[in-house]
Protein backbone atom coordinates (compact mmCIF):
# COMPACT_ATOMS: atom_id res chain seq x y z
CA UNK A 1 3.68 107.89 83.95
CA UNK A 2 5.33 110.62 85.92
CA UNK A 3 8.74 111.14 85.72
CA UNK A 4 10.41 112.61 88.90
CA UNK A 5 12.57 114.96 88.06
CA UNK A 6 15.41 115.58 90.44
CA UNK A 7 17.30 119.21 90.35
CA UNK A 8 20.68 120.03 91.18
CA UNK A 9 22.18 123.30 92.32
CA UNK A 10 25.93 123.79 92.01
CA UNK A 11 26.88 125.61 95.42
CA UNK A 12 30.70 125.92 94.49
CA UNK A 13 33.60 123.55 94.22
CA UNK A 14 33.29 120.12 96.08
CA UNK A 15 35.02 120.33 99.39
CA UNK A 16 38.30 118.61 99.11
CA UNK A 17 39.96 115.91 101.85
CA UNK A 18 42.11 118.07 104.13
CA UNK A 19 45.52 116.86 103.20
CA UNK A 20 47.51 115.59 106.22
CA UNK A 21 50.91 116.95 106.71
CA UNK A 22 53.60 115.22 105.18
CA UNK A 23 56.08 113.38 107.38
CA UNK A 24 58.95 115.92 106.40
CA UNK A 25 57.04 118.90 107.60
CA UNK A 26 56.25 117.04 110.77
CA UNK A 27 59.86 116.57 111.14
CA UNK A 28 60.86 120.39 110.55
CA UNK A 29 57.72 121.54 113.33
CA UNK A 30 59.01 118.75 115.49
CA UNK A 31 62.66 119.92 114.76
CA UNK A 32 62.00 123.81 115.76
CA UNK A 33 60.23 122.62 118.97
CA UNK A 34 62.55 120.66 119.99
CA UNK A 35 65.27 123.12 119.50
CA UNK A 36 62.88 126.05 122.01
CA UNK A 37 62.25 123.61 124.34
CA UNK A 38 66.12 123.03 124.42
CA UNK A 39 66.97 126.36 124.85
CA UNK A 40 64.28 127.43 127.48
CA UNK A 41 65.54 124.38 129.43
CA UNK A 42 69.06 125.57 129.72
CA UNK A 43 68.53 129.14 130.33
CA UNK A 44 65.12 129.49 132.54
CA UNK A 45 66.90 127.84 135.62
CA UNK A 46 69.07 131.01 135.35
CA UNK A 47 66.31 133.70 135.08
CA UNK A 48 64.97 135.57 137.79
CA UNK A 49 62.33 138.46 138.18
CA UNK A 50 63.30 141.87 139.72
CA UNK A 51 61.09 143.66 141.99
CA UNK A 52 62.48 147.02 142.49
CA UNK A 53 61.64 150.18 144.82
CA UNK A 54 63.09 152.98 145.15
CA UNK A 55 64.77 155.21 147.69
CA UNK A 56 62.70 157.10 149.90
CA UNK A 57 61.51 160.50 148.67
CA UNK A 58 59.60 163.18 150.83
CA UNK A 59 56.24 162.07 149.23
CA UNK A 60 56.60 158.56 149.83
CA UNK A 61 54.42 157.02 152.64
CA UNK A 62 56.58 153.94 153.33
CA UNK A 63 60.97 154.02 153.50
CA UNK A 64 60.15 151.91 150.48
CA UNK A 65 57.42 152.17 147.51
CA UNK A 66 57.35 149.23 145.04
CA UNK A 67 57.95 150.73 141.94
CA UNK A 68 58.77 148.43 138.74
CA UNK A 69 59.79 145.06 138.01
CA UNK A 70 61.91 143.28 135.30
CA UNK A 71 63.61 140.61 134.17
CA UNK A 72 67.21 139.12 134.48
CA UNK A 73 69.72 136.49 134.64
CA UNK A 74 72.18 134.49 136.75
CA UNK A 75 75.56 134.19 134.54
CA UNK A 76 77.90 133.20 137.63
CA UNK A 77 77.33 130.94 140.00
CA UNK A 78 78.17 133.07 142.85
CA UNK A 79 74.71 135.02 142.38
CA UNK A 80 75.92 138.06 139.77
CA UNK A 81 73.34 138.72 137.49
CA UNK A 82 72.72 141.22 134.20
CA UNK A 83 70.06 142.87 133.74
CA UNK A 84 68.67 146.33 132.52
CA UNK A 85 70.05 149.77 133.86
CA UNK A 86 66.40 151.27 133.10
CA UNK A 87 64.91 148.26 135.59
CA UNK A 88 67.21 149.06 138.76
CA UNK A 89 68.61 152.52 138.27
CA UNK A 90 67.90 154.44 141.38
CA UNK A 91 66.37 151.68 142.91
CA UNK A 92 66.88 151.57 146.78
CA UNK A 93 66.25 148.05 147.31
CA UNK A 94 66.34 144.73 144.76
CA UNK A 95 64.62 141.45 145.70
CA UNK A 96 65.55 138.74 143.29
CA UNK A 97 63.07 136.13 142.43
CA UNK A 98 64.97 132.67 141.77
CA UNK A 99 63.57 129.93 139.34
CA UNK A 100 63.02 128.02 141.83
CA UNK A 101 60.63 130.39 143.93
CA UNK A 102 64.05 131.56 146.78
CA UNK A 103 63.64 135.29 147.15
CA UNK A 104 67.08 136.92 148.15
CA UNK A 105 67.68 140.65 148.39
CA UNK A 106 70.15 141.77 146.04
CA UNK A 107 72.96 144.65 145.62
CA UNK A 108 73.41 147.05 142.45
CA UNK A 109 76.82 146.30 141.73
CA UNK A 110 76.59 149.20 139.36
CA UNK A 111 74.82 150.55 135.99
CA UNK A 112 75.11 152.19 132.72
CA UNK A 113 72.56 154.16 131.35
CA UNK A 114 74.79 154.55 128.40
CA UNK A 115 74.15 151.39 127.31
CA UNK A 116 71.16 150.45 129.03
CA UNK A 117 73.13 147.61 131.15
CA UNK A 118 73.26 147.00 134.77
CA UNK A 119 75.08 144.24 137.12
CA UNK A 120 73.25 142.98 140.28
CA UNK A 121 74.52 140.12 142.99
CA UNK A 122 72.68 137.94 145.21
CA UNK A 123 73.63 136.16 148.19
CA UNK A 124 72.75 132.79 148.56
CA UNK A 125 73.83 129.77 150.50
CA UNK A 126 74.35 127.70 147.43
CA UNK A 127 75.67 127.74 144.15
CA UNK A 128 73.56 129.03 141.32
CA UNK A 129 72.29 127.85 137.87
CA UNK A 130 74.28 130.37 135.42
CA UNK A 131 73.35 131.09 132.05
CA UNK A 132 76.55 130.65 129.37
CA UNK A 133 77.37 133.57 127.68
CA UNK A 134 78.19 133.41 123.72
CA UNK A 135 79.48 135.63 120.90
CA UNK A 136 76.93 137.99 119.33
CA UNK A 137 79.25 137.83 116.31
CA UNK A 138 79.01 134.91 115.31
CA UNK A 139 74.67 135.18 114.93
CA UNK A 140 73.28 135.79 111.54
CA UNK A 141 69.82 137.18 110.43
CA UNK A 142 67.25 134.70 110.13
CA UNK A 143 68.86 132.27 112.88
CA UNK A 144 66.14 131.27 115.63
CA UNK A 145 66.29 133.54 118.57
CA UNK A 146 64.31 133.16 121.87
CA UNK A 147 63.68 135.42 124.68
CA UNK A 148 62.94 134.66 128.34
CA UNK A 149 61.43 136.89 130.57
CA UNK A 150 58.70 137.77 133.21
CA UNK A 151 56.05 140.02 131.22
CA UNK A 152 53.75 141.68 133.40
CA UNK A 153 55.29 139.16 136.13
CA UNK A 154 54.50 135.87 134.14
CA UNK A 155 57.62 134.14 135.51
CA UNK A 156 59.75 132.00 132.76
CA UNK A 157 57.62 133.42 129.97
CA UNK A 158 59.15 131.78 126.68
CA UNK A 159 58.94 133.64 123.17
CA UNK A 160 60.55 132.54 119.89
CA UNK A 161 61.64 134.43 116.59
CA UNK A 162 64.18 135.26 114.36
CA UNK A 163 66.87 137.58 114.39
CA UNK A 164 65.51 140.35 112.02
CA UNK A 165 68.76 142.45 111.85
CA UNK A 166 72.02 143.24 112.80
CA UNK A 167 73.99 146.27 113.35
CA UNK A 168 70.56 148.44 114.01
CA UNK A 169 71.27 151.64 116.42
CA UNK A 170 68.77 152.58 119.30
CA UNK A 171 68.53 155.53 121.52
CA UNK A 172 68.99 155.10 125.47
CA UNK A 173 67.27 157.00 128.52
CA UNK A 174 70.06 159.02 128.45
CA UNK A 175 69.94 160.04 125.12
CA UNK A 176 73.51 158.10 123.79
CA UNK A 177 72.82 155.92 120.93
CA UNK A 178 73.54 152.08 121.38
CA UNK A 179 75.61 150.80 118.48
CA UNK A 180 75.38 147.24 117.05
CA UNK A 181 71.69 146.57 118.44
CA UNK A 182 70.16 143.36 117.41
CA UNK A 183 66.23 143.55 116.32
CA UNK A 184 64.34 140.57 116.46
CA UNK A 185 60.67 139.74 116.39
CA UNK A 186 60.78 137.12 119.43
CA UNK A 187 57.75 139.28 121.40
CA UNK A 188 59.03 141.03 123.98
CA UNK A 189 56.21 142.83 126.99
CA UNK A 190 56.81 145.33 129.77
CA UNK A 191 58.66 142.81 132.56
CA UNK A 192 60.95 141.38 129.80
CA UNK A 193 63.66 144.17 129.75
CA UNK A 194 66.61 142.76 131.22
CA UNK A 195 65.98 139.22 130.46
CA UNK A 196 68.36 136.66 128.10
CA UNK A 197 68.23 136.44 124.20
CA UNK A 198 69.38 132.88 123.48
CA UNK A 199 70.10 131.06 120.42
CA UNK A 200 68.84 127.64 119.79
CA UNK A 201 72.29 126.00 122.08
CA UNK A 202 70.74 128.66 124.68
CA UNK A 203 73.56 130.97 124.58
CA UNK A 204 72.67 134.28 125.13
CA UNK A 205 73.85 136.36 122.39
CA UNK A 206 71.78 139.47 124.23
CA UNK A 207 70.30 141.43 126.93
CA UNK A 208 66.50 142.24 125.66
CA UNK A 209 65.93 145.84 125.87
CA UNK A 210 62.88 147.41 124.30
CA UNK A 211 60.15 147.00 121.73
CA UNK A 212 58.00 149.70 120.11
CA UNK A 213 54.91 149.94 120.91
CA UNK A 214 52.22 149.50 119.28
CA UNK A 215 54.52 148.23 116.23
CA UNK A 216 54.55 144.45 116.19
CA UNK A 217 57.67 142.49 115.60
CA UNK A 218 59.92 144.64 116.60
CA UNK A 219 62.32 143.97 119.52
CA UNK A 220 65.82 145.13 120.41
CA UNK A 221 68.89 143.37 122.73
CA UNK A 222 71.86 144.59 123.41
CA UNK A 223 74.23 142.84 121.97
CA UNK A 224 76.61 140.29 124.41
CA UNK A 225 79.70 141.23 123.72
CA UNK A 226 79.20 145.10 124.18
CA UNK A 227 77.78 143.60 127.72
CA UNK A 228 81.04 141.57 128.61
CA UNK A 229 82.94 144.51 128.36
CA UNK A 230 80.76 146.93 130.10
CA UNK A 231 80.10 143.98 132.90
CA UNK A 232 84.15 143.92 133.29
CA UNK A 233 84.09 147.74 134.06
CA UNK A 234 81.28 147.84 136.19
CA UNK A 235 82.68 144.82 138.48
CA UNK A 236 85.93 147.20 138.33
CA UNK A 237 84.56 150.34 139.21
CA UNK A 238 81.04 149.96 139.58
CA UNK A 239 80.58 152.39 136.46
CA UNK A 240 81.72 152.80 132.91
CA UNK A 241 84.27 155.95 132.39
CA UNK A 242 83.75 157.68 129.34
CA UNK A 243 85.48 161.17 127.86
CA UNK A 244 83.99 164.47 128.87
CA UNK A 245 84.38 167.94 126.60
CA UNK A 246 82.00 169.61 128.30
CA UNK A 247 79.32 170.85 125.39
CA UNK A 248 75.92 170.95 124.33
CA UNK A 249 74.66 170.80 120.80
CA UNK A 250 72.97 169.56 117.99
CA UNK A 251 73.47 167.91 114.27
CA UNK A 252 73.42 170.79 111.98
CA UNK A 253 74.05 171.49 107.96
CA UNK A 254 77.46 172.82 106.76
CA UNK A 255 76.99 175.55 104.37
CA UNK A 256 78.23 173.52 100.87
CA UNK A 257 80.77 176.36 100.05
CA UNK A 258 82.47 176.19 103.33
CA UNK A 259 82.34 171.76 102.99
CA UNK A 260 83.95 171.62 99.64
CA UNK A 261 86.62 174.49 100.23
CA UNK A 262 88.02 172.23 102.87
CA UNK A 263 87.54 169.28 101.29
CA UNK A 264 85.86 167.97 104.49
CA UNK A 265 83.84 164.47 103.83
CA UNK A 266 80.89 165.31 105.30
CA UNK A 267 77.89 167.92 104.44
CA UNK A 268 76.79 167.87 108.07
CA UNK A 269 78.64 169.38 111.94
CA UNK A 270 78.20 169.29 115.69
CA UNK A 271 76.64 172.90 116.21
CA UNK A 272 77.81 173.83 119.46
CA UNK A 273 74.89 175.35 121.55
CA UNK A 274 76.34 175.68 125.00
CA UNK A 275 80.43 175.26 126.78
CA UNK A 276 80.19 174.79 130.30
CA UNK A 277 82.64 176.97 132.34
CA UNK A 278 85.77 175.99 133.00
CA UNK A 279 85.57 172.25 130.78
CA UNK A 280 88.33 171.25 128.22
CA UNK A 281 86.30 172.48 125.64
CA UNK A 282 85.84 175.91 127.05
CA UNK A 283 89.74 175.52 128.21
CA UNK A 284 90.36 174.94 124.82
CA UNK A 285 88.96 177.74 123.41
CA UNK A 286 85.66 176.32 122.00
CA UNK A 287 82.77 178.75 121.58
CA UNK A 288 78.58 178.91 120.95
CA UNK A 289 78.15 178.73 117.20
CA UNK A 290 81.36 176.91 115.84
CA UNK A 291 80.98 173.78 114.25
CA UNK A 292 82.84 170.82 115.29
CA UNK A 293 83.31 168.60 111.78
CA UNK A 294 86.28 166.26 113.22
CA UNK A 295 87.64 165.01 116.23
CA UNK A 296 90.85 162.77 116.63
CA UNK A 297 90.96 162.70 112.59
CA UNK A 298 88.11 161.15 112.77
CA UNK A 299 85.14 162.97 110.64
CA UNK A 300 82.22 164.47 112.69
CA UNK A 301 79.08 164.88 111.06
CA UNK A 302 76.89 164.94 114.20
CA UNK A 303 76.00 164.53 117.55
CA UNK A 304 76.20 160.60 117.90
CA UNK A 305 79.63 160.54 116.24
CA UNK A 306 81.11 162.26 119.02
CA UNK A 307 79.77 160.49 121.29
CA UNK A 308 80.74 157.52 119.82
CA UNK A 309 84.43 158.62 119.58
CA UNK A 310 84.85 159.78 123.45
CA UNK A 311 86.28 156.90 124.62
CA UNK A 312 87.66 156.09 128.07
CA UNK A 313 90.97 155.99 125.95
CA UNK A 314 90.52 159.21 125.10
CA UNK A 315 90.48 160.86 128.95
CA UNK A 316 93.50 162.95 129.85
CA UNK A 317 95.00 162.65 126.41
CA UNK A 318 95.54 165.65 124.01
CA UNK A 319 93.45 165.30 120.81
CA UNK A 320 92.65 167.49 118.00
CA UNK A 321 89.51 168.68 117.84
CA UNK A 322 88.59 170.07 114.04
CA UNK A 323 85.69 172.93 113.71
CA UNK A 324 83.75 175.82 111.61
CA UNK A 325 83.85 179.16 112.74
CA UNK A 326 82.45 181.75 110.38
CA UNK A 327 84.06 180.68 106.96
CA UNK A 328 87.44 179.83 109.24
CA UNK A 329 88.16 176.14 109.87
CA UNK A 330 90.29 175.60 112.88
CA UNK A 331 92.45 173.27 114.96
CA UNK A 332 92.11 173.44 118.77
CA UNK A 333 93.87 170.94 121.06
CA UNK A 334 91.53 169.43 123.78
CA UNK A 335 92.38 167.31 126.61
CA UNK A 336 89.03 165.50 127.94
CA UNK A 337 88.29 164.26 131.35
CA UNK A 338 86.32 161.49 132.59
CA UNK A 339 82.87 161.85 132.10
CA UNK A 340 81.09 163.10 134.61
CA UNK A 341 78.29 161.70 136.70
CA UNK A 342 74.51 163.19 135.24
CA UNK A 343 72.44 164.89 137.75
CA UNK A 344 70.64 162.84 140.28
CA UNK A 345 73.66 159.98 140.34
């Protein structure tokens, strides 16, 4: 009698039922889609794609060449809308695509390179869709954050994240640092600068900036109230005023001797490289090589803390102005002026 025998080869584990998602997960995914579709329902009415060219230059073939594009957003009904300073800066014409496919010229109310921030108005016939404006202060890291944009001209694009940080500095065109920056990794592409960072109410809490490339994840926005108060100048004035001394220079060490002799609080200066004729800092006596370690009695251990501390409240007012010279640390009184334009504006 032959026996069949059968043999069995053991080719790993036995594949197991893919377990269905439980009903409370289901609820959280249904939850957080419900909350983005929210938001990009109350703000993409509002957001409109910038075509911009700029003036006519002696190698330019038309009066106007295309040139960029970007993002930004209605927040008045009356057609005023934010957007970047690096999207429309210079630019001699604006067109303004709406949501709804109107294309309107549009005005540069005025920019800020400072602080990467620009104002632009529309005429139209009718009252706009306007996006509502919140308090960046009141976000916290780890709260859903969505942008809305037009990368690479995909109108209404919608991306979601968190808010990865708060408080994070970044450095403008201009070379000022922007204080306060929020970082988030809602994925931001060329065409998205200048468009609205809303929370999950669609509130924008920010005016989407940058992201560095090729680094994943990482986003920036200005934040919306440092935007409400430069909108409120720019509407004003049509620019931003800040203080002017009227010197070049760089963050530089302070010999360790010299620091603790004067008990100053910081191990680091402003190392004056250049004073422009005839500015308050040359008025006031200010040379090539001193040292500037305070200003206002406020500690100055570098470059971006003076810039941060030459206020508009500061123009036309006397202020103390603390340096290094040799081994000598002296007082000089300065009295700034209003800022004045870069070359080019």
């Amino acid at each position: 009698m032959n026996e069949r025998i059968e043999s069995h080869q053991t080719l790993g584990p036995e594949p197991q039922p893919k377990s269905e998602p439980s009903t409370s997960d289901v609820e959280l995914l249904d939850a957080y889609s419900q909350a983005v579709i929210g938001a990009a329902d109350k703000i993409s009415p509002a957001v409109v794609n910038l075509e911009v060219s700029r003036a006519m230059t002696a190698r330019s073939a038309t009066p106007q060449e295309p040139t960029g594009a970007g993002s930004g957003f209605l927040f008045t009904s009356d057609g005023y809308i934010l957007t970047n300073s690096h999207v429309v800066h210079g630019a001699g014409q604006i067109r303004a695509r709406l949501s709804d496919g109107q294309e309107l010229s549009a005005d540069l109310i005025g920019d800020d390179p400072e602080t990467d921030v620009a104002l632009v108005k529309v005429h139209a016939p009718q009252l706009l869709p306007a996006a509502y404006l919140g308090d960046s202060e009141s976000i916290q890291v780890g709260q859903l954050a969505i942008a809305v944009g037009n990368p690479y001209g995909f109108q209404c694009s919608v991306t979601a994240g968190v808010v990865s940080a708060l408080g994070r500095s970044l450095r403008a065109v201009s070379g000022r640092l922007i204080e306060n920056v929020i970082q988030t990794d809602a994925a931001l592409n060329p065409g998205n600068s200048g468009g609205p960072l809303v929370t999950s109410h669609g509130e924008v809490v920010g005016v989407n900036t940058a992201a560095i490339l090729p680094a994943q994840g990482l986003c920036f926005a200005i934040p919306i109230n440092t935007v409400k108060f430069i909108v409120g100048k720019l509407i004003r004035d049509g620019r931003v005023t800040r203080a002017y001394l009227g010197i070049g220079g760089q963050t530089v060490p302070l010999p360790v001797r010299v620091a603790r002799f004067y008990g100053l609080s910081t191990q680091r200066g402003l190392g004056v490289i250049t004073v422009e004729r005839n500015s308050p800092a040359g008025q006031a006596g200010v040379r090539v090589g001193d040292i500037i370690v305070g200003y206002d009695d406020q500690s100055v251990s570098g470059v971006d803390d003076l810039q941060r501390l030459l206020t508009e409240q500061h123009v036309g007012v006397a202020t103390t102005l603390s340096l290094i010279r040799g081994i000598e640390q002296l007082r000089l009184r300065v009295v700034p002026e209003g800022a004045r334009p870069a070359a080019g504006r």
